[in-house]
PDB file of N, CA and C in Angstrom:
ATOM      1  N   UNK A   1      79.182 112.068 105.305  1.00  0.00           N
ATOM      2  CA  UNK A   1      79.097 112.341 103.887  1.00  0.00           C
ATOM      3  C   UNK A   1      80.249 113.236 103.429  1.00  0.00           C
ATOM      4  N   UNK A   2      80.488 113.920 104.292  1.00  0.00           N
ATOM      5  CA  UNK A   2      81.306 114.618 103.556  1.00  0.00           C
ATOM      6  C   UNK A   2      82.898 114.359 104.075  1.00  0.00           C
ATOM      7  N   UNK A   3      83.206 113.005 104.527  1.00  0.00           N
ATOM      8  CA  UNK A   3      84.469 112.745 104.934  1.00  0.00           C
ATOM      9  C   UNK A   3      84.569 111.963 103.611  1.00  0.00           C
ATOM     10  N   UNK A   4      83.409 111.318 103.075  1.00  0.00           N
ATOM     11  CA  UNK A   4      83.365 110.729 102.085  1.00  0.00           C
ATOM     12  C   UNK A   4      83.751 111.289 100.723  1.00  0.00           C
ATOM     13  N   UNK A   5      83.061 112.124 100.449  1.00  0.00           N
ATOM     14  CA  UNK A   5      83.743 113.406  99.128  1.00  0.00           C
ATOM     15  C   UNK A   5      85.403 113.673  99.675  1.00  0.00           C
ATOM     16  N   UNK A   6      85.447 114.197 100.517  1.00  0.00           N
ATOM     17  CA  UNK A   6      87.111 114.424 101.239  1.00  0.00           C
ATOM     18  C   UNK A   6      87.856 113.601 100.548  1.00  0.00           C
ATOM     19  N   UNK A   7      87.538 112.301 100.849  1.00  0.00           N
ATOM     20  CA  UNK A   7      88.792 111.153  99.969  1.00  0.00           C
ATOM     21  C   UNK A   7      88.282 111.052  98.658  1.00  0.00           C
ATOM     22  N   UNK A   8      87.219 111.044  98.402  1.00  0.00           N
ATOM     23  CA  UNK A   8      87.593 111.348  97.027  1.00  0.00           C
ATOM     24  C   UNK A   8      88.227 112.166  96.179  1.00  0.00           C
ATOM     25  N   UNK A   9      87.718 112.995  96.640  1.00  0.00           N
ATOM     26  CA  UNK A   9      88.454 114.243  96.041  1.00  0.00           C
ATOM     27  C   UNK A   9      90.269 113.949  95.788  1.00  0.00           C
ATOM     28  N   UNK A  10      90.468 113.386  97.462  1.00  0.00           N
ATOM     29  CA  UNK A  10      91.698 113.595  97.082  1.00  0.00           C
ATOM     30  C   UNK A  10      92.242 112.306  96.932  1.00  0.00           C
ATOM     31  N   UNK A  11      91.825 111.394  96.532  1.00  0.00           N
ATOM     32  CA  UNK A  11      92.238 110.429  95.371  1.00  0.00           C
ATOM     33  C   UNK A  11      92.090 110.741  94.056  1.00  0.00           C
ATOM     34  N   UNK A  12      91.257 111.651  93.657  1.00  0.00           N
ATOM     35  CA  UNK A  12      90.962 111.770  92.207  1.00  0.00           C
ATOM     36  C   UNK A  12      92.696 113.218  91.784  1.00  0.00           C
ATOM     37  N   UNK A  13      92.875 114.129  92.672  1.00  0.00           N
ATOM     38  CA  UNK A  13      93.802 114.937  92.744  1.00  0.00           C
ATOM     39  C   UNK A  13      94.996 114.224  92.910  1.00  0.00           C
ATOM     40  N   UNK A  14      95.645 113.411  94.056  1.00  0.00           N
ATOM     41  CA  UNK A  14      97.017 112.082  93.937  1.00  0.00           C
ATOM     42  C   UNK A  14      96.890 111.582  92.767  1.00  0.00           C
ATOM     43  N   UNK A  15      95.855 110.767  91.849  1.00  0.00           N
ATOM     44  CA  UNK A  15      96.097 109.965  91.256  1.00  0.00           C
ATOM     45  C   UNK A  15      95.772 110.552  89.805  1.00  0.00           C
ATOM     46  N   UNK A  16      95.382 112.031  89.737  1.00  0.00           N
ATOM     47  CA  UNK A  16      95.705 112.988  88.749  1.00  0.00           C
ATOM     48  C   UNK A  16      97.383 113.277  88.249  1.00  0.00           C
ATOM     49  N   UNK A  17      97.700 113.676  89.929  1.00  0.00           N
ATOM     50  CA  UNK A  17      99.301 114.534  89.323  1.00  0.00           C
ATOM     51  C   UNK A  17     100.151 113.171  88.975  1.00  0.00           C
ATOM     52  N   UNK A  18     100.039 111.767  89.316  1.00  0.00           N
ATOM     53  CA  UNK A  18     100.466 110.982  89.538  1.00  0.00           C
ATOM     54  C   UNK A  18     100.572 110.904  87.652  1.00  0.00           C
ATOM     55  N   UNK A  19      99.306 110.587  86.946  1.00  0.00           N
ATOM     56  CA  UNK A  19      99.034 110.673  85.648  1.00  0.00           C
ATOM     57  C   UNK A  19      99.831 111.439  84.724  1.00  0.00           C
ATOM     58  N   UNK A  20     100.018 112.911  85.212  1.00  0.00           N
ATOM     59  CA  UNK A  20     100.610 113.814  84.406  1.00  0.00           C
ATOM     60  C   UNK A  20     102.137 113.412  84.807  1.00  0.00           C
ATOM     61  N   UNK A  21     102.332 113.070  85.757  1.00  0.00           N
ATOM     62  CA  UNK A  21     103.689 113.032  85.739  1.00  0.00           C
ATOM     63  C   UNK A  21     104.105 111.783  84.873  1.00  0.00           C
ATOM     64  N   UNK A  22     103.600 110.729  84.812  1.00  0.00           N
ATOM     65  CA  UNK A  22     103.435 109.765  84.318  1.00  0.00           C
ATOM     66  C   UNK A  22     103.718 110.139  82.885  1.00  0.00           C
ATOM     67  N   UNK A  23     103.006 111.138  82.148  1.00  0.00           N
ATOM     68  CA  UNK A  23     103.192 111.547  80.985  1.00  0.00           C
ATOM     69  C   UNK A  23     104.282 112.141  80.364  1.00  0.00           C
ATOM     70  N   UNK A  24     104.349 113.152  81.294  1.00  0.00           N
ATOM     71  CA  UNK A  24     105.703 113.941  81.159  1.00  0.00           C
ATOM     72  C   UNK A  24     107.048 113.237  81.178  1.00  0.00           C
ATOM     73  N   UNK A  25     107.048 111.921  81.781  1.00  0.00           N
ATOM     74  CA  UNK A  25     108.466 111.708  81.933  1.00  0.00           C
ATOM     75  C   UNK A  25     108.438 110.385  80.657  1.00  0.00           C
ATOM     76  N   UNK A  26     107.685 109.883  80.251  1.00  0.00           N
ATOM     77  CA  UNK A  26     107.698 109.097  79.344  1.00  0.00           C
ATOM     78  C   UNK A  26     107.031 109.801  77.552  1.00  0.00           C
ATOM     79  N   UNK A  27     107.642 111.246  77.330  1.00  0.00           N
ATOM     80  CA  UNK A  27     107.538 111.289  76.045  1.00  0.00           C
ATOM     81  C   UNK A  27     108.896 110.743  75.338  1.00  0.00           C
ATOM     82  N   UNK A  28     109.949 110.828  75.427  1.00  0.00           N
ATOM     83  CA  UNK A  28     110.684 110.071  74.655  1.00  0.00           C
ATOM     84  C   UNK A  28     110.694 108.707  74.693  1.00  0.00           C
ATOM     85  N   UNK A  29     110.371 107.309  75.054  1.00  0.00           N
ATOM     86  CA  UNK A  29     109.933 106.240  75.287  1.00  0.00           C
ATOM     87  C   UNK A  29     110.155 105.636  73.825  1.00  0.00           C
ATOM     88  N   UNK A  30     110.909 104.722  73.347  1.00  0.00           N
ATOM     89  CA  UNK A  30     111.017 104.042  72.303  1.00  0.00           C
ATOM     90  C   UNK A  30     110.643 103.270  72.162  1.00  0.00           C
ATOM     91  N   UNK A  31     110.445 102.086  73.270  1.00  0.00           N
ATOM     92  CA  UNK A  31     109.185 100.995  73.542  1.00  0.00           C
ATOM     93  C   UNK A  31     108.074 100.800  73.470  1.00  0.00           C
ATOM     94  N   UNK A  32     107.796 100.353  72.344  1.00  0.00           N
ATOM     95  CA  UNK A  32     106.110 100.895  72.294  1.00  0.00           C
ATOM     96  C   UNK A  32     105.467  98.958  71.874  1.00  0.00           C
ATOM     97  N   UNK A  33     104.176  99.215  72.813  1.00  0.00           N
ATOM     98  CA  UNK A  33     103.744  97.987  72.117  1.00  0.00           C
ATOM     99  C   UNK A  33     101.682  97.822  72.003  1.00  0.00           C
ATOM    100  N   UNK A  34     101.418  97.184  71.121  1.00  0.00           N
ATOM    101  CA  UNK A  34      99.975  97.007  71.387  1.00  0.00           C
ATOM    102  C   UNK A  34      99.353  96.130  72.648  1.00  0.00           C
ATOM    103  N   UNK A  35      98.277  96.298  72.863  1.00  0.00           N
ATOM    104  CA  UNK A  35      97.485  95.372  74.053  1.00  0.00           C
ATOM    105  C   UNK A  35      96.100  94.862  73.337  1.00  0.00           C
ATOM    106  N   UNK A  36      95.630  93.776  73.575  1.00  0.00           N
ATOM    107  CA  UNK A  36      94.654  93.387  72.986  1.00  0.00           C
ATOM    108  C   UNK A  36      93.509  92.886  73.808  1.00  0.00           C
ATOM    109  N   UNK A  37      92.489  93.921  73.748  1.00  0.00           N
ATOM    110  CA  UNK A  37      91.442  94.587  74.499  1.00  0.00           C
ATOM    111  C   UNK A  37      90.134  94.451  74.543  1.00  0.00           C
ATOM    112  N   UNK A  38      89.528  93.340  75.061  1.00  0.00           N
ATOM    113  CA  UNK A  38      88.342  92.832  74.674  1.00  0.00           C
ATOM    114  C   UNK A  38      87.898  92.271  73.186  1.00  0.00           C
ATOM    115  N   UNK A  39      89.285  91.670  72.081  1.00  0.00           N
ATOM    116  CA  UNK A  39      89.445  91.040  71.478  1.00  0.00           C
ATOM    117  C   UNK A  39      89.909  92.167  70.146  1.00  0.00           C
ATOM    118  N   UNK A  40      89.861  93.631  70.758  1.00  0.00           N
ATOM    119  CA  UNK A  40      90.414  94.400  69.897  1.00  0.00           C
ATOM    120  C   UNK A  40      91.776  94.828  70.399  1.00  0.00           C
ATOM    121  N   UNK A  41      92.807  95.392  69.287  1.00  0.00           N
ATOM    122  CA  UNK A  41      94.136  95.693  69.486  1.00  0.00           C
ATOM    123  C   UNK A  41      93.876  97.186  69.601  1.00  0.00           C
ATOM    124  N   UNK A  42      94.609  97.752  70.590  1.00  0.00           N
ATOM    125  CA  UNK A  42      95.072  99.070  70.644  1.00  0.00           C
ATOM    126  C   UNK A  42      96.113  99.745  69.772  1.00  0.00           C
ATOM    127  N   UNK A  43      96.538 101.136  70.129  1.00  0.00           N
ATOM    128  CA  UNK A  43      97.309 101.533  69.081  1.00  0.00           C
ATOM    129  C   UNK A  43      98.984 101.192  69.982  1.00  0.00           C
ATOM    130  N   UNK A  44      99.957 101.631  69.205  1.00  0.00           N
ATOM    131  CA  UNK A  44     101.141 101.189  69.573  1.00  0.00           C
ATOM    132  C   UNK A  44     101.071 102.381  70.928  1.00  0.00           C
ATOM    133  N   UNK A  45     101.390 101.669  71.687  1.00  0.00           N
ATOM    134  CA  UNK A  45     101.699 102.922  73.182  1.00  0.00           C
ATOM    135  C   UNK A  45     102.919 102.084  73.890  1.00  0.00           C
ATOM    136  N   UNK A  46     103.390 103.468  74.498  1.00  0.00           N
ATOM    137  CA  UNK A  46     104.819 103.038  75.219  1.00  0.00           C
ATOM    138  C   UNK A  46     104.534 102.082  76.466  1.00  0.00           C
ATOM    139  N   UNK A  47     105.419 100.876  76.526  1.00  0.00           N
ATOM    140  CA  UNK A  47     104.959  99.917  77.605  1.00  0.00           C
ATOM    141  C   UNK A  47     104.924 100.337  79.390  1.00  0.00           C
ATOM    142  N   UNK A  48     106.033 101.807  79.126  1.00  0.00           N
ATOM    143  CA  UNK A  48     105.359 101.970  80.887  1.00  0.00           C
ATOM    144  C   UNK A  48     104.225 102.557  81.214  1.00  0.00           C
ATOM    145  N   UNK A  49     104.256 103.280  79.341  1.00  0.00           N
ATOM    146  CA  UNK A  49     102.406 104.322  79.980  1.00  0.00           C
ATOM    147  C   UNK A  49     101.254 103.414  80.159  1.00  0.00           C
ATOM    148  N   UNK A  50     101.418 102.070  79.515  1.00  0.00           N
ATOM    149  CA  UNK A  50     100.499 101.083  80.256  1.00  0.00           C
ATOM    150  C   UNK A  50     100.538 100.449  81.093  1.00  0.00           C
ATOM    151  N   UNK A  51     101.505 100.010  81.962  1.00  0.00           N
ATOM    152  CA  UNK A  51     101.888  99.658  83.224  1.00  0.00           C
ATOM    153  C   UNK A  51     101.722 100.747  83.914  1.00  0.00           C
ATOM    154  N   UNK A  52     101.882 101.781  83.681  1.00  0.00           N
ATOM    155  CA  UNK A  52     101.978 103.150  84.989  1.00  0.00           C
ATOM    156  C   UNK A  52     100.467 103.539  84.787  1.00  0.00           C
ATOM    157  N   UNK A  53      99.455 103.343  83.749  1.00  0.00           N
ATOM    158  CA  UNK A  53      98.240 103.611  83.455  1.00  0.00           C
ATOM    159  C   UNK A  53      96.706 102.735  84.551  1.00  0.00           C
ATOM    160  N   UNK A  54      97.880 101.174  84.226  1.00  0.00           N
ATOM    161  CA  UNK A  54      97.270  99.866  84.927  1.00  0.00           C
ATOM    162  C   UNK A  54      97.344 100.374  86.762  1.00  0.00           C
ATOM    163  N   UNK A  55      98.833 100.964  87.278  1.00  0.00           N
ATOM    164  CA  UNK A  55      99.074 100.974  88.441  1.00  0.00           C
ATOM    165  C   UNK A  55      98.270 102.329  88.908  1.00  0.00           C
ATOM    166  N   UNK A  56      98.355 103.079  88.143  1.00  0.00           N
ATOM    167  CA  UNK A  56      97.426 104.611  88.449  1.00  0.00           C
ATOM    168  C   UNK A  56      95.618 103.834  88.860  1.00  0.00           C
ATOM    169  N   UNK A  57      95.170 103.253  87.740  1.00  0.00           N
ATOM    170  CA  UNK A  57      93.679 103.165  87.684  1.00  0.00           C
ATOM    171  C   UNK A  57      93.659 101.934  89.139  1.00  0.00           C
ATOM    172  N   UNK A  58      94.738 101.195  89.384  1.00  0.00           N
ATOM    173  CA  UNK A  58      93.964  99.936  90.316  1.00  0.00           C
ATOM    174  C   UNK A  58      94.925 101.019  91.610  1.00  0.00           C
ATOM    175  N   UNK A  59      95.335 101.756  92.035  1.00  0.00           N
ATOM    176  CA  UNK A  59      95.389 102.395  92.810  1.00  0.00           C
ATOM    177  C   UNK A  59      93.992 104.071  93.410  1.00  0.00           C
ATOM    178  N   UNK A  60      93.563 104.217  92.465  1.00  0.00           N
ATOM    179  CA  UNK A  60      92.005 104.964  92.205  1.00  0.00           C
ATOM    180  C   UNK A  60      91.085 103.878  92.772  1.00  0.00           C
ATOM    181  N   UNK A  61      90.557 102.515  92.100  1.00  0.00           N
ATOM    182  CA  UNK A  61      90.157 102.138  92.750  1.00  0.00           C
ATOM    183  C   UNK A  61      90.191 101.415  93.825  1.00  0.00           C
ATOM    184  N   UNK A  62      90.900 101.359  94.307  1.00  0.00           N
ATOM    185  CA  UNK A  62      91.578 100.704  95.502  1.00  0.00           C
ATOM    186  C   UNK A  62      91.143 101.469  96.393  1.00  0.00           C
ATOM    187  N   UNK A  63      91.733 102.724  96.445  1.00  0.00           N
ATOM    188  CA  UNK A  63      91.099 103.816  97.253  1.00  0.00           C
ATOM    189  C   UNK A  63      89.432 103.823  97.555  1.00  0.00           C
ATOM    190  N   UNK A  64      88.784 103.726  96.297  1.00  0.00           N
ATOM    191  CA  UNK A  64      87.324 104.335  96.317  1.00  0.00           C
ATOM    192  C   UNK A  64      86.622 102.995  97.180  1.00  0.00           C
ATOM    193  N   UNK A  65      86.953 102.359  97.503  1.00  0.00           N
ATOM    194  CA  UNK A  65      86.373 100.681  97.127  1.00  0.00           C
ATOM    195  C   UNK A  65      85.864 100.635  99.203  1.00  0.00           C
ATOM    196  N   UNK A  66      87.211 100.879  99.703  1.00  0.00           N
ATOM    197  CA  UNK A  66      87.244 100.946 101.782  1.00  0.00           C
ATOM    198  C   UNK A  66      85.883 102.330 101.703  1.00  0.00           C
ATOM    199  N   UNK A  67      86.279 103.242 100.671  1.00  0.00           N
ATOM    200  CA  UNK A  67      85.053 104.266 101.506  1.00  0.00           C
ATOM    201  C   UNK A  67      83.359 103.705 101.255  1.00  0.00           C
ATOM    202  N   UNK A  68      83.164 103.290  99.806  1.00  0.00           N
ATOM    203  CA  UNK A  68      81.839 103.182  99.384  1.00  0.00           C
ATOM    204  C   UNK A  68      81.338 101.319 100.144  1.00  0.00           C
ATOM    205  N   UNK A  69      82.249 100.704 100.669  1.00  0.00           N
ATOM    206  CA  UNK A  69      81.809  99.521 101.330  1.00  0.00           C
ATOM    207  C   UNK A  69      82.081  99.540 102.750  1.00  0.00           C
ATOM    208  N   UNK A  70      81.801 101.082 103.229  1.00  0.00           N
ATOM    209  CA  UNK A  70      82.311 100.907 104.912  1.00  0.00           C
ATOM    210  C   UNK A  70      80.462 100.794 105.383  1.00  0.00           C
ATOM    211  N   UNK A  71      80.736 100.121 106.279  1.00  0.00           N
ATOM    212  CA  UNK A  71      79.561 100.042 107.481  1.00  0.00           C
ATOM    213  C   UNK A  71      78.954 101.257 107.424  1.00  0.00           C
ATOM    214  N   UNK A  72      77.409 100.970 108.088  1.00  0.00           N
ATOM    215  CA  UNK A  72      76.989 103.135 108.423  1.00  0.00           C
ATOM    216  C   UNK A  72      76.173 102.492 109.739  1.00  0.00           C
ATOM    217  N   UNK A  73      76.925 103.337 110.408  1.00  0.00           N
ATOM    218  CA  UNK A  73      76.906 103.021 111.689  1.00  0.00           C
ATOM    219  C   UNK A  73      75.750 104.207 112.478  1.00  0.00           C
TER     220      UNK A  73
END
């Protein structure tokens, strides 16, 4: 159980600083575009903070996915 919290934790902390950095380096970003989201449009956002948003969240779960479907032996 508690090797289990362990990676979480520190997936939720990697794929935190990963976020902020993510932020920080894309405030000047001139590229901006909508996404259309369960048949609604979003607001204009810069196209890497949604690509780097997409690669952050399927890297989180990626992680969580080997611990909560391992065997219990």
């Amino acid at each position: 159980m508690f090797y289990k919290l362990k990676r979480v934790i520190i997936s939720i902390l990697i794929n935190g600083f990963l976020l902020i950095g993510l932020i920080v380096s894309i405030q000047n970003s001139n590229n901006k575009s909508s996404v259309n989201l369960f048949g609604f449009e979003t607001i204009q956002l810069p196209i890497s903070f949604i690509t780097g948003v997409s690669f952050i969240s399927g890297t989180f779960i990626g992680s969580l996915v080997p611990i909560f479907l391992s065997r219990k032996d």
